[in-house]
N, C-alpha and C. Protein backbone atom coordinates (compact mmCIF):
# COMPACT_ATOMS: atom_id res chain seq x y z
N UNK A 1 -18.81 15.48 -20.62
CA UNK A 1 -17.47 14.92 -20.75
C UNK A 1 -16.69 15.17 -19.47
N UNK A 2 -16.27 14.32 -19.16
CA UNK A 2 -14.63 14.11 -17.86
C UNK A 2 -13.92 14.35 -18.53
N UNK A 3 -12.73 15.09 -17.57
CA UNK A 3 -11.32 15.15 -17.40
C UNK A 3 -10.59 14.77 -16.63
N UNK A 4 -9.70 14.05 -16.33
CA UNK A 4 -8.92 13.74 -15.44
C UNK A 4 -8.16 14.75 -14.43
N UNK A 5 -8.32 14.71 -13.25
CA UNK A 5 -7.91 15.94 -12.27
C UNK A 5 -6.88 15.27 -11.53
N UNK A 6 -5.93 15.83 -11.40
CA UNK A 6 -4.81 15.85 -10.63
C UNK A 6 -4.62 15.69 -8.88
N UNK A 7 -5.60 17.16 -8.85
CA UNK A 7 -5.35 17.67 -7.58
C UNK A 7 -6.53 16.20 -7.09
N UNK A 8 -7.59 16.23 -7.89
CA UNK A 8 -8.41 15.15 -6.97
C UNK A 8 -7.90 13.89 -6.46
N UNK A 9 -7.09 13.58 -7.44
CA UNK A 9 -6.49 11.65 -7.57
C UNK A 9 -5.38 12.24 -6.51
N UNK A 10 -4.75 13.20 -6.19
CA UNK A 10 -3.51 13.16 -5.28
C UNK A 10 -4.28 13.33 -4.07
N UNK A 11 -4.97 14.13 -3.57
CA UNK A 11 -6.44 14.14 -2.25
C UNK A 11 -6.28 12.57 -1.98
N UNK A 12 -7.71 12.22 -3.27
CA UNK A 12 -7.72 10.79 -3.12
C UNK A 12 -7.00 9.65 -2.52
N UNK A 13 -5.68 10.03 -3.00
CA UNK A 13 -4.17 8.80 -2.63
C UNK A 13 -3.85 9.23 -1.33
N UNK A 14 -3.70 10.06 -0.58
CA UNK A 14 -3.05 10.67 0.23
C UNK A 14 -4.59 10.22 1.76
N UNK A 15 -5.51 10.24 1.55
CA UNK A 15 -6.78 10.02 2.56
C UNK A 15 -6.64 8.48 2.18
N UNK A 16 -6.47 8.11 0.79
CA UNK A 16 -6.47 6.27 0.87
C UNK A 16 -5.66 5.79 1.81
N UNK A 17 -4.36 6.02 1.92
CA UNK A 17 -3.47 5.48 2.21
C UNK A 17 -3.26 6.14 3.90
N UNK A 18 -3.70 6.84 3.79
CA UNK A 18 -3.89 7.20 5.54
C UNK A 18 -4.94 6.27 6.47
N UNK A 19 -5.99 6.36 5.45
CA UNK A 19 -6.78 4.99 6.01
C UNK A 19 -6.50 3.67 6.03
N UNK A 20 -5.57 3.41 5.14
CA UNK A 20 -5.20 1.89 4.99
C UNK A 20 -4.57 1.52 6.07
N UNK A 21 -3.45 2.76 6.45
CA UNK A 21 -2.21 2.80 7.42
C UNK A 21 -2.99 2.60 8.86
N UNK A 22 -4.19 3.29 9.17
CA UNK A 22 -4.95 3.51 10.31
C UNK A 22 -5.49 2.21 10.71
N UNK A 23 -6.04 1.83 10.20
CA UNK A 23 -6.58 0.03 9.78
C UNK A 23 -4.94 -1.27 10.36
N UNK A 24 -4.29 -1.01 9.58
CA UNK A 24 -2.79 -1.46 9.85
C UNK A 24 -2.16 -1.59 10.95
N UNK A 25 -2.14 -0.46 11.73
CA UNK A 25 -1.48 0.22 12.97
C UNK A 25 -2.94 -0.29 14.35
N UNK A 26 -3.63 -0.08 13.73
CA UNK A 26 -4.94 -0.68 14.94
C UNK A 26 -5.20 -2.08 14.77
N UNK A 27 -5.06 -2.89 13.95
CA UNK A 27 -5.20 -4.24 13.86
C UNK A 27 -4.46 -4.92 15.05
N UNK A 28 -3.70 -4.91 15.97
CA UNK A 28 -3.67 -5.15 17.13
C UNK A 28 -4.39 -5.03 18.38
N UNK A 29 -5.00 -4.11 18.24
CA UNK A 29 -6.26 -3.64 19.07
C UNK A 29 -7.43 -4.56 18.91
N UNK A 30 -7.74 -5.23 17.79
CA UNK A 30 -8.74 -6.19 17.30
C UNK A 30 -8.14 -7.51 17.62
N UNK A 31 -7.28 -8.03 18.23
CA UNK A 31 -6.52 -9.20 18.43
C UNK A 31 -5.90 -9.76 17.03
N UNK A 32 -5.15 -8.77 16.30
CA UNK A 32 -4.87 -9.53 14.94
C UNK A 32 -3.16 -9.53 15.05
N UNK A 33 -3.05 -9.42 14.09
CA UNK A 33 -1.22 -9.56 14.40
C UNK A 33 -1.12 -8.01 14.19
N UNK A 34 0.51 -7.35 14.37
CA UNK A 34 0.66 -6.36 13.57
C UNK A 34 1.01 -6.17 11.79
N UNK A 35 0.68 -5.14 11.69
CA UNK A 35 1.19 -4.98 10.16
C UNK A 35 2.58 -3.54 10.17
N UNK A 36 3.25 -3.84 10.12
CA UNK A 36 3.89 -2.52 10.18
C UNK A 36 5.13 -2.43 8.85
N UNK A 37 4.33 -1.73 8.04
CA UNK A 37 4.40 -1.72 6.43
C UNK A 37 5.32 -1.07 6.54
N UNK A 38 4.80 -0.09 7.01
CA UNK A 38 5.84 1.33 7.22
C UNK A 38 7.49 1.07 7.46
N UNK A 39 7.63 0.17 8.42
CA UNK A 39 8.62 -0.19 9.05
C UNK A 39 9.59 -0.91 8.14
N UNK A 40 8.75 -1.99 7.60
CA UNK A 40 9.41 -2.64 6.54
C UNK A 40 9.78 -2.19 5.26
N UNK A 41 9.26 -1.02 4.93
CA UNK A 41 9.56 -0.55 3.52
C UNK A 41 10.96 0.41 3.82
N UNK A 42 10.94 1.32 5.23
CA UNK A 42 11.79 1.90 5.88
C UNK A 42 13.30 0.71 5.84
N UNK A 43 13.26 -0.45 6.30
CA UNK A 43 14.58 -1.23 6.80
C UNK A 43 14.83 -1.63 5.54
N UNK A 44 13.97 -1.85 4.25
CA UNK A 44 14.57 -2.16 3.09
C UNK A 44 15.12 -1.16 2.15
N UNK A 45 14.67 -0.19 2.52
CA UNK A 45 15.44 1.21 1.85
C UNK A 45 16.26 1.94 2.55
N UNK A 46 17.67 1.48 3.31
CA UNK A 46 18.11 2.61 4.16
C UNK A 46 18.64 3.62 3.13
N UNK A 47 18.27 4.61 3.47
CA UNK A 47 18.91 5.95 2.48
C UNK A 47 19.60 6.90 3.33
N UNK A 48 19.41 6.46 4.48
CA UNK A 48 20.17 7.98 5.48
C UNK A 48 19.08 8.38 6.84
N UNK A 49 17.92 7.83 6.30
CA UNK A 49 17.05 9.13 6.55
C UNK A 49 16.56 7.95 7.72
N UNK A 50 15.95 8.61 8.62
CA UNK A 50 14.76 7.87 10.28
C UNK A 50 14.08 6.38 9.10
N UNK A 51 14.18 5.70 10.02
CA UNK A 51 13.37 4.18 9.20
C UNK A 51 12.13 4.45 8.86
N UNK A 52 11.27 5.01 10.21
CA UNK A 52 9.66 5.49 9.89
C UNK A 52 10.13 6.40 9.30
N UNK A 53 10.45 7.42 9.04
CA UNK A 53 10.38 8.71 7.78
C UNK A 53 10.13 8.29 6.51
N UNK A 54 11.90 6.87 6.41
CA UNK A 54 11.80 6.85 4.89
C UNK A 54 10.50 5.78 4.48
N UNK A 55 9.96 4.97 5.45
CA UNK A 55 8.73 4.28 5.12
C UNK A 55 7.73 4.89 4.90
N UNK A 56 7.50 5.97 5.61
CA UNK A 56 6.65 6.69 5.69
C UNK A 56 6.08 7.51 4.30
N UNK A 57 7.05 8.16 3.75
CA UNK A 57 7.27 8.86 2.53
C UNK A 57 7.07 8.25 1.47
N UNK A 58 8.02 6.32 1.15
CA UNK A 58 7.44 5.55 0.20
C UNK A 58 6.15 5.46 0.23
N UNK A 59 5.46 4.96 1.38
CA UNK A 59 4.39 4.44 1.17
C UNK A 59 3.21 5.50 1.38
N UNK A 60 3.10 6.46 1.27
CA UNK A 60 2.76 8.19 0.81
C UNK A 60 2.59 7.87 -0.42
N UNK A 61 4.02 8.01 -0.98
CA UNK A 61 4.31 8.05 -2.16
C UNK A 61 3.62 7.36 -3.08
N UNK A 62 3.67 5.92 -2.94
CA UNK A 62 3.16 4.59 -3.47
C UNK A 62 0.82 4.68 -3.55
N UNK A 63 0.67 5.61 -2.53
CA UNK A 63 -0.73 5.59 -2.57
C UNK A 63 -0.91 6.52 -3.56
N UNK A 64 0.30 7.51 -3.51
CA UNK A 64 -0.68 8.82 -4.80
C UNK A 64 -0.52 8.37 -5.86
N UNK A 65 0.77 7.53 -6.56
CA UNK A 65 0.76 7.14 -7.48
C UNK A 65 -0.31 5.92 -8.04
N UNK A 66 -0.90 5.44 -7.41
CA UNK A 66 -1.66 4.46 -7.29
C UNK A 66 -3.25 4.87 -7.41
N UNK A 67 -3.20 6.11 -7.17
CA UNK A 67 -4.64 6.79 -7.31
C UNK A 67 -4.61 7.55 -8.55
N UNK A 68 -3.42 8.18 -9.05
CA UNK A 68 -3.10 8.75 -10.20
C UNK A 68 -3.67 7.76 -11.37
N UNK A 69 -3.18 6.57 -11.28
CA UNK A 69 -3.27 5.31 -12.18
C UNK A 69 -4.36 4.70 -12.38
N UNK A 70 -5.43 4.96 -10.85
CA UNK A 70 -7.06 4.58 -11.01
C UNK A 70 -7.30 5.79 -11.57
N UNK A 71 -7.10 6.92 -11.45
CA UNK A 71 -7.44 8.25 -12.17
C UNK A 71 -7.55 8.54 -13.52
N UNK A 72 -7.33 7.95 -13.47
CA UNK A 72 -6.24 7.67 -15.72
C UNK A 72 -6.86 6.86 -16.41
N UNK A 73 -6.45 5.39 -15.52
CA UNK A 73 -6.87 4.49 -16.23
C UNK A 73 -7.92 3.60 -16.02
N UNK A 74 -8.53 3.60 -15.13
CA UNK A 74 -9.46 2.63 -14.02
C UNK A 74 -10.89 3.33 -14.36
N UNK A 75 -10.93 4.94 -13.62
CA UNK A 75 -12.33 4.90 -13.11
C UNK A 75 -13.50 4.91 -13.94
N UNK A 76 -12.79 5.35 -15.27
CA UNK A 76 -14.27 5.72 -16.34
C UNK A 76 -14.50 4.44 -16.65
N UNK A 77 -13.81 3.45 -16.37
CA UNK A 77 -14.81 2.07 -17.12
C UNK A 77 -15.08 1.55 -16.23
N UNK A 78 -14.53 0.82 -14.65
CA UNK A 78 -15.12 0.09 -14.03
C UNK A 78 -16.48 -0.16 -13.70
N UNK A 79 -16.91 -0.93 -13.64
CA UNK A 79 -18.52 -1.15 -13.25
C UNK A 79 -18.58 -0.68 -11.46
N UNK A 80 -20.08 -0.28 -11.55
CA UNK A 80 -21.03 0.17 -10.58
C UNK A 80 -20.73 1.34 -9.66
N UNK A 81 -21.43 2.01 -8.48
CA UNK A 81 -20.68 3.13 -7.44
C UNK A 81 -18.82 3.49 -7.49
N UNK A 82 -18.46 4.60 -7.09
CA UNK A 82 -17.48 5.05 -6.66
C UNK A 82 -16.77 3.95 -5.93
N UNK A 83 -16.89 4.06 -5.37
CA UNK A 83 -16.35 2.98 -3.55
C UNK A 83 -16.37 1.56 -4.20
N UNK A 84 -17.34 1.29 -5.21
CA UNK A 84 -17.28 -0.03 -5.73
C UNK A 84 -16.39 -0.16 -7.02
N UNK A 85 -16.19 0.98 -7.68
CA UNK A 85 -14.89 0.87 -8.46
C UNK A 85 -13.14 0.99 -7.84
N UNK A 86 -13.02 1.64 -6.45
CA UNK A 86 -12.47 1.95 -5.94
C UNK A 86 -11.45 0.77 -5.95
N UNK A 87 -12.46 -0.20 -4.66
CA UNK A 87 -12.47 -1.31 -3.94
C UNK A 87 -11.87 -2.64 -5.07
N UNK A 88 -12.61 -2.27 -6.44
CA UNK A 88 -12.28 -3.41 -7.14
C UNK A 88 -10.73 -3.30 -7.94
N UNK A 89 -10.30 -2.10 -8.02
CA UNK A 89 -8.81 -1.66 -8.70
C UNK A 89 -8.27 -1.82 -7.53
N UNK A 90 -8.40 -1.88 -5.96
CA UNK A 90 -7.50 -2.26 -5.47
C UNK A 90 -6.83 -3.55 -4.85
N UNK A 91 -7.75 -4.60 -5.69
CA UNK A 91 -7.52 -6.15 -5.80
C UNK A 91 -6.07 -5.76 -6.75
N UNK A 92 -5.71 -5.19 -7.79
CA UNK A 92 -4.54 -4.63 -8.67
C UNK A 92 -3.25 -5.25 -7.63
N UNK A 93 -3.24 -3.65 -7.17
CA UNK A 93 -2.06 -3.74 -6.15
C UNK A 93 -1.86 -4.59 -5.21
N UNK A 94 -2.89 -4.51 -4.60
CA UNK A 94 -2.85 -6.44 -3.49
C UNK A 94 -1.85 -7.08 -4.40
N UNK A 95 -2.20 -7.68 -5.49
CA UNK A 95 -1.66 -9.16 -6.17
C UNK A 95 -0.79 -8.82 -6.05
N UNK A 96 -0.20 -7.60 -6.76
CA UNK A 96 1.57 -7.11 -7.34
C UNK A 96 2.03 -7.77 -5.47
N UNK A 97 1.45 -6.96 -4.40
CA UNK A 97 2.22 -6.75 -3.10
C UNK A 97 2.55 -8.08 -2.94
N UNK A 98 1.66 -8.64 -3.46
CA UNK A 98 1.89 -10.49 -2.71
C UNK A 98 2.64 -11.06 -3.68
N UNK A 99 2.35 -11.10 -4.80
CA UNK A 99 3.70 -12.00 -5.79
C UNK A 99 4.45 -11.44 -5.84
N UNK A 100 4.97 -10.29 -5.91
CA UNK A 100 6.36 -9.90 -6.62
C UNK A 100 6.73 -8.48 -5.19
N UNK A 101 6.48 -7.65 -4.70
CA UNK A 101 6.86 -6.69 -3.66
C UNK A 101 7.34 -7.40 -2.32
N UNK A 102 5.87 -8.22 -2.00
CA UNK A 102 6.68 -8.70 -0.42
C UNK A 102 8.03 -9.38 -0.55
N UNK A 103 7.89 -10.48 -1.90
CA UNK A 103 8.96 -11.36 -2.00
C UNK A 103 10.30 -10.62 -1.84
N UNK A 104 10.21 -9.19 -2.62
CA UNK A 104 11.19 -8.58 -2.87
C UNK A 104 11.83 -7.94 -1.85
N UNK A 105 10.88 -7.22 -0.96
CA UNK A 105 11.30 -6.59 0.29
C UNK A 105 12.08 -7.58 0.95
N UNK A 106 11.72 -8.88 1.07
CA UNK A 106 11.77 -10.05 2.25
C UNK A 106 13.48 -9.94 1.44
N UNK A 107 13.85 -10.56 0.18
CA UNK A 107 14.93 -10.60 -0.05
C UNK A 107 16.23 -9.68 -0.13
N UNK A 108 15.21 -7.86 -0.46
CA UNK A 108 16.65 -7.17 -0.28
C UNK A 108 16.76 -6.70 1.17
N UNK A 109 16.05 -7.08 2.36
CA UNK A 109 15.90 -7.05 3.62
C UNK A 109 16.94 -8.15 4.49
N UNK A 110 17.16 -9.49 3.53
CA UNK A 110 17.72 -10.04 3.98
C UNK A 110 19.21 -10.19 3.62
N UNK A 111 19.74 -9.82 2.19
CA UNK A 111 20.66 -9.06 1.46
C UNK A 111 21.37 -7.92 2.73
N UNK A 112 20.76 -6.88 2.78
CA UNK A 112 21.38 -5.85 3.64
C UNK A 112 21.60 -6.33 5.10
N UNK A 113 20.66 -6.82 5.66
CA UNK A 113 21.30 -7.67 7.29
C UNK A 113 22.34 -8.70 7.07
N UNK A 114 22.49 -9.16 6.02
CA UNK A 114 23.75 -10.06 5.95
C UNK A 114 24.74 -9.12 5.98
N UNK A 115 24.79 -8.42 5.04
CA UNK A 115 25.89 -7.38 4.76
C UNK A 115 26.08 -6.84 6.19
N UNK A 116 25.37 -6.06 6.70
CA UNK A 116 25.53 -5.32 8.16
C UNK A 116 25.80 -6.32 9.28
N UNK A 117 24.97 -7.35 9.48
CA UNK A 117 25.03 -7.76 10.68
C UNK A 117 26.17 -9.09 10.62
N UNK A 118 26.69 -9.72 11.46
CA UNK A 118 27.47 -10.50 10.88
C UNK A 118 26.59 -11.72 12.17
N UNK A 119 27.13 -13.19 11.59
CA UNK A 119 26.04 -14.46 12.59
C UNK A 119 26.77 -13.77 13.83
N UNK A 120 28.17 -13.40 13.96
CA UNK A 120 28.84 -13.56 15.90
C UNK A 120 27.81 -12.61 16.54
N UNK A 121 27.46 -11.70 16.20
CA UNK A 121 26.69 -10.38 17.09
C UNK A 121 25.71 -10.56 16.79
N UNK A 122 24.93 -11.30 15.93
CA UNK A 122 23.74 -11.45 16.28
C UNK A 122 22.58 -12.94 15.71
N UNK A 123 22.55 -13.74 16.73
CA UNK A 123 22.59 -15.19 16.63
C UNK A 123 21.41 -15.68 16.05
N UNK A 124 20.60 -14.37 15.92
CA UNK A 124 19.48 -14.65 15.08
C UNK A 124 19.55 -14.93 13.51
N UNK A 125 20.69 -14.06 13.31
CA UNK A 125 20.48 -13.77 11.83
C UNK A 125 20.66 -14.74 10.35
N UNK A 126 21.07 -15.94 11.11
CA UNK A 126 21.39 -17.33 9.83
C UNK A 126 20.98 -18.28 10.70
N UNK A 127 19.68 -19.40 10.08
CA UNK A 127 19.52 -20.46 10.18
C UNK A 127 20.58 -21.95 10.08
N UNK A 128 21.38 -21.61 11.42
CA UNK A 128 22.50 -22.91 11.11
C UNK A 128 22.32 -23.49 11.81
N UNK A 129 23.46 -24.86 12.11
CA UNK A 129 22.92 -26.01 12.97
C UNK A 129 23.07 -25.56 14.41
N UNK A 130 23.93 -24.17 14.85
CA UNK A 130 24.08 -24.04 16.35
C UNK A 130 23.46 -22.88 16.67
N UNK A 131 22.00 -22.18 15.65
CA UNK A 131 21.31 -21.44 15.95
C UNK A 131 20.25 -21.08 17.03
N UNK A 132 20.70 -20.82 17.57
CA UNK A 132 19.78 -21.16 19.05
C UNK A 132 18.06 -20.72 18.74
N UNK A 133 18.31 -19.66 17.63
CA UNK A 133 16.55 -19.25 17.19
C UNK A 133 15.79 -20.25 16.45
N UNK A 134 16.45 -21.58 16.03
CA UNK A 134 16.00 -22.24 15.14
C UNK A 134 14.60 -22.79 15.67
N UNK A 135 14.96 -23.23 16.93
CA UNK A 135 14.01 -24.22 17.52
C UNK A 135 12.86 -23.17 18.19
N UNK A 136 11.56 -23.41 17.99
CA UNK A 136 10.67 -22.66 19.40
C UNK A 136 10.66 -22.96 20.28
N UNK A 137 10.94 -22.59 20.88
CA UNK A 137 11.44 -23.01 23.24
C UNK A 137 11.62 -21.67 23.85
N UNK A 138 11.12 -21.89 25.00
CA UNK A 138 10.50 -21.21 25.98
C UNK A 138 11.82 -20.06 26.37
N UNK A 139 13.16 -20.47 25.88
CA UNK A 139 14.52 -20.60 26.25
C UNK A 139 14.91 -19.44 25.28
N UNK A 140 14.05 -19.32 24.03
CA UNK A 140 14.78 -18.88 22.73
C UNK A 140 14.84 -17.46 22.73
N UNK A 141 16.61 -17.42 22.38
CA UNK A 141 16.83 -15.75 22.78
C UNK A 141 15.99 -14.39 21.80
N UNK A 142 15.96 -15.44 20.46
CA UNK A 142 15.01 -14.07 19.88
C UNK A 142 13.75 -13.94 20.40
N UNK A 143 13.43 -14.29 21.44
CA UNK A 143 12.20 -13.68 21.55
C UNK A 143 12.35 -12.25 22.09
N UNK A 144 13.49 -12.17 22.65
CA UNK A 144 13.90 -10.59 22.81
C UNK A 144 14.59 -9.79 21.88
N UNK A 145 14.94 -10.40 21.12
CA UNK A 145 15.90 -9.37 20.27
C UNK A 145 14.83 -9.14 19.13
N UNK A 146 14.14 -10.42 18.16
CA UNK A 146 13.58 -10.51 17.43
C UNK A 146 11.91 -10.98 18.09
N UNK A 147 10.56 -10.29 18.77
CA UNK A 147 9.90 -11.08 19.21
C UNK A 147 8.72 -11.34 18.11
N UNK A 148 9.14 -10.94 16.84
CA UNK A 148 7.95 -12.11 15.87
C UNK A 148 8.60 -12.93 15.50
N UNK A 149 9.98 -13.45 15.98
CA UNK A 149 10.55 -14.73 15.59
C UNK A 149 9.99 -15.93 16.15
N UNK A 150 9.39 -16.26 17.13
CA UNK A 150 9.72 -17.08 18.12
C UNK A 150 7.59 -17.50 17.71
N UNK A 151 6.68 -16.25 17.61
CA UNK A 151 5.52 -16.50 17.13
C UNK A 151 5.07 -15.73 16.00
N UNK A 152 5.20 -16.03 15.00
CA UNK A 152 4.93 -15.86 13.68
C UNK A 152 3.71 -15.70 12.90
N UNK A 153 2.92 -14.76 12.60
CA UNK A 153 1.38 -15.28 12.09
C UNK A 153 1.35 -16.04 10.92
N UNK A 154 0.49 -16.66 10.82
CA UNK A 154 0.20 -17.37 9.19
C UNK A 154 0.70 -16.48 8.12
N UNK A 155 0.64 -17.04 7.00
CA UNK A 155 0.92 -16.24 5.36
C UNK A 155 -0.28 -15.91 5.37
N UNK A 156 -1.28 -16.98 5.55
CA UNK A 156 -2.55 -16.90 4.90
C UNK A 156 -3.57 -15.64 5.53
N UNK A 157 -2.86 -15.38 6.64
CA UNK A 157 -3.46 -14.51 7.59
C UNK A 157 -3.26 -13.30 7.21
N UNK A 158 -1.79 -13.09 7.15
CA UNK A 158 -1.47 -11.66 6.90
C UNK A 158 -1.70 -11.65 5.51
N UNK A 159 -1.79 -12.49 4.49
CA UNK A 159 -2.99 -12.09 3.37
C UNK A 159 -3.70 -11.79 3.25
N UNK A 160 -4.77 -11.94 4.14
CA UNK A 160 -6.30 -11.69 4.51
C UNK A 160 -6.18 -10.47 4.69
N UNK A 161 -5.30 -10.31 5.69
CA UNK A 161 -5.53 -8.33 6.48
C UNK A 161 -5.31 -7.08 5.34
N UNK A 162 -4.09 -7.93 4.67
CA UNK A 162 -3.20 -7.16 3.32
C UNK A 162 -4.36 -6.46 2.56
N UNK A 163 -5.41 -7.76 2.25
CA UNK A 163 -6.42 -7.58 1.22
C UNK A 163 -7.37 -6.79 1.61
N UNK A 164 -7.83 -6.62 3.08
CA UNK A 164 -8.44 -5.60 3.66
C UNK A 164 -8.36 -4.31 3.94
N UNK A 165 -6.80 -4.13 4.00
CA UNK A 165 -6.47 -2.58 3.96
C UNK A 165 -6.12 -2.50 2.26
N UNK A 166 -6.08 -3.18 1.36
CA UNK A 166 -5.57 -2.32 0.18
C UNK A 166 -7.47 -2.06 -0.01
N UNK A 167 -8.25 -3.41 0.36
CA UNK A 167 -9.67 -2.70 -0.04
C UNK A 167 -10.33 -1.53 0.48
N UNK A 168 -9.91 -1.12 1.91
CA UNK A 168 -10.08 -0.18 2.55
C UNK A 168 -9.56 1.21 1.77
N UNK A 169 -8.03 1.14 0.98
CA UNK A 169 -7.69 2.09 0.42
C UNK A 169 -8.37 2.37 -0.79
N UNK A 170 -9.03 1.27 -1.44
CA UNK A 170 -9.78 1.41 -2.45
C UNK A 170 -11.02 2.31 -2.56
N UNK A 171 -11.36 1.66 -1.63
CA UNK A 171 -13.18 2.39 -1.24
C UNK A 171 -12.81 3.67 -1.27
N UNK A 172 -11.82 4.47 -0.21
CA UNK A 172 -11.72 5.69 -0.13
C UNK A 172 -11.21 6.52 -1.05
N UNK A 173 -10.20 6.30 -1.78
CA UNK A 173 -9.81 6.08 -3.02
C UNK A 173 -11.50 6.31 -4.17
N UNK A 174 -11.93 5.67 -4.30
CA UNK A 174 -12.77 5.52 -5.19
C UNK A 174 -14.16 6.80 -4.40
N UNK A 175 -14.02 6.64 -3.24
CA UNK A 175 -15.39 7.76 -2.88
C UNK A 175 -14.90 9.01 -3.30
N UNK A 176 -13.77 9.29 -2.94
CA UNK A 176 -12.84 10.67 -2.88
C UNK A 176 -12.94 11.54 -4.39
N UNK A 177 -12.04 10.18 -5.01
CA UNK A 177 -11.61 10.90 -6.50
C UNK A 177 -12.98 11.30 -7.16
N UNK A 178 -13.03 12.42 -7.90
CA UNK A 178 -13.88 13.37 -8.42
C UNK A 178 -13.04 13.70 -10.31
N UNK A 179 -13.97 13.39 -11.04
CA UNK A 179 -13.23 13.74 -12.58
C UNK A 179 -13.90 15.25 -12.65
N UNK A 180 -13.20 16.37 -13.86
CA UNK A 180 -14.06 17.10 -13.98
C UNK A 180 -14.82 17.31 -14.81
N UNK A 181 -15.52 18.19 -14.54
CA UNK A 181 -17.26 17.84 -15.66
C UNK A 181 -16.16 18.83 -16.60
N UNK A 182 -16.49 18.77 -17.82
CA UNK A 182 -16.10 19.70 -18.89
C UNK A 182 -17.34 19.84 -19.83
N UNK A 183 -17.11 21.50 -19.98
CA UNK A 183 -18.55 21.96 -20.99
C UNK A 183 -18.19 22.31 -21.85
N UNK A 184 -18.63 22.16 -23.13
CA UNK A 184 -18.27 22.67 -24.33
C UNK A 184 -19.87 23.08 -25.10
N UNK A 185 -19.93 23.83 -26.65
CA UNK A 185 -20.77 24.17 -27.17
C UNK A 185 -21.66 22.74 -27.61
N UNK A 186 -22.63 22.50 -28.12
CA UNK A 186 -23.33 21.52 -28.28
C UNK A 186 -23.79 21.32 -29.55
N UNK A 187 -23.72 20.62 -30.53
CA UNK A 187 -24.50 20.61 -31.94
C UNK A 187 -25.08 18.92 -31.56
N UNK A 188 -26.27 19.62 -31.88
CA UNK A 188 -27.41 18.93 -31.86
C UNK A 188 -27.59 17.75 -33.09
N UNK A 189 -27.20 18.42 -34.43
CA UNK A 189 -27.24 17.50 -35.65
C UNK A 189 -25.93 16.31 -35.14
N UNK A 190 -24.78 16.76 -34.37
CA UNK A 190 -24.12 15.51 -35.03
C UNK A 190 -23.94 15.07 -33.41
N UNK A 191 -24.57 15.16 -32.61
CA UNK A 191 -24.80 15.17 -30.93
C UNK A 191 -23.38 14.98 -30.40
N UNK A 192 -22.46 15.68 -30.61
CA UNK A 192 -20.92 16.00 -30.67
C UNK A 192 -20.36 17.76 -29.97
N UNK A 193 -19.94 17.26 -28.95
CA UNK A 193 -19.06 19.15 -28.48
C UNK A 193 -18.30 19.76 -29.43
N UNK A 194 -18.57 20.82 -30.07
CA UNK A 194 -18.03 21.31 -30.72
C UNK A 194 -16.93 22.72 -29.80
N UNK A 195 -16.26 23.37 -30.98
CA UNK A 195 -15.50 24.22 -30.10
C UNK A 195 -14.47 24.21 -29.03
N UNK A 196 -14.48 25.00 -28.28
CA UNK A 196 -13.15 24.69 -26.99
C UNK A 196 -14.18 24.45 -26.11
N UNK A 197 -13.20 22.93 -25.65
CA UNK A 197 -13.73 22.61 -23.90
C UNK A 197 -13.53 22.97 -22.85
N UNK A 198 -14.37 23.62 -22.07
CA UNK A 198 -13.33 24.11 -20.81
C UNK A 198 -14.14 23.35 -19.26
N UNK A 199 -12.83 23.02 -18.31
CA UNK A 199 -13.21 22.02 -17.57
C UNK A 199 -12.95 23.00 -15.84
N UNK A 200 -14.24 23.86 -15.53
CA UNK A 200 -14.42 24.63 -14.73
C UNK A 200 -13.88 23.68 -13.01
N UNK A 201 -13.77 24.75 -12.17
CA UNK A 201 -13.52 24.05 -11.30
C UNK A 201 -14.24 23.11 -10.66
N UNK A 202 -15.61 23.10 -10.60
CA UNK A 202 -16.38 22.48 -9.84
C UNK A 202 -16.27 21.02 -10.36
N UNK A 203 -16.14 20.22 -9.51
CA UNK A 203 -16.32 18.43 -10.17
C UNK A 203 -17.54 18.10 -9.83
N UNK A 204 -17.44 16.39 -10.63
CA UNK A 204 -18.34 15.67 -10.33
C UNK A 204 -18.71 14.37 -9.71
């Protein structure tokens, strides 16, 4: 018999999500676009705190809980290897990020720059008819203020990558986490643990 371990699924979340981030942050190095999650979860939550800090911490945060939840509820049934149950619970979170999180970030991201920034100081920030960012030209001032305005990657693209680092977090995620073995007395007639279970430190 398994038990569900704590300390393992928080390990687990905490190495997932370091790898995902590592993958993320180097995808420029591979000629891809950037991903900088961190950043964005940071400008949609100002709380006080450094932008990378408070991104940093959500999305910490967001991997242990997320390994807790394959911990619980995921790993004893999925089909086949570790890394292959991992990999497949983290198709999960992908979807949520893409239907309902990015949308959300994108909107209370754009909510708070309205509020803060106003169009006079900064000419990027509303699509109107005397927006000088509207058009792509060689001319266009966000390419300095804002320079993924001006070249933009696909949706379909930064879907692709999305789906690669949450699978990346999966695998590791899924190699990592360890349930624990629990031993109890044995009756043979009704092939059932009888007695108290106790779930030693060593996993499996």
């Amino acid at each position: 018999m398994k038990r569900f371990s704590i300390g393992s699924a928080v390990m687990a979340g905490i190495l997932g999500t370091l790898a995902m981030t590592a993958l993320m942050y180097m995808a420029p190095l591979m000629g891809l676009p950037k991903m900088d999650l961190i950043g964005a979860l940071g400008q949609a939550l100002p709380i006080g705190l450094p932008t990378y800090l408070t991104g940093s911490l959500v999305h910490l945060f967001n991997g242990v809980v997320l390994a807790i939840i394959y911990a619980v509820a995921f790993a004893t049934w999925l089909p086949g290897p570790r890394p292959l149950k991992g990999a497949l619970y983290s198709i999960l979170p992908w979807i949520f990020a893409m239907v309902a999180l990015a949308p959300a970030m994108a909107m209370l991201h754009s909510l708070l720059a309205g509020s803060a920034v106003t169009p006079a100081m900064n000419p990027c920030g509303a699509v109107v008819a005397v927006n000088p960012c509207a058009p792509i030209i060689a001319t266009n001032p966000c390419a300095a203020v804002m320079p993924d305005a001006a070249i933009a990657p696909s949706a379909l693209l930064m879907a692709g990558m999305s789906l690669m680092a949450h699978l990346v977090y999966g695998v590791v995620v899924g190699a990592v986490y360890r349930a624990k073995e629990c031993v109890g007395r044995h009756s043979p007639e009704s092939n059932l643990n009888i007695g108290d279970i106790t779930c030693p430190g060593n996993i499996r």
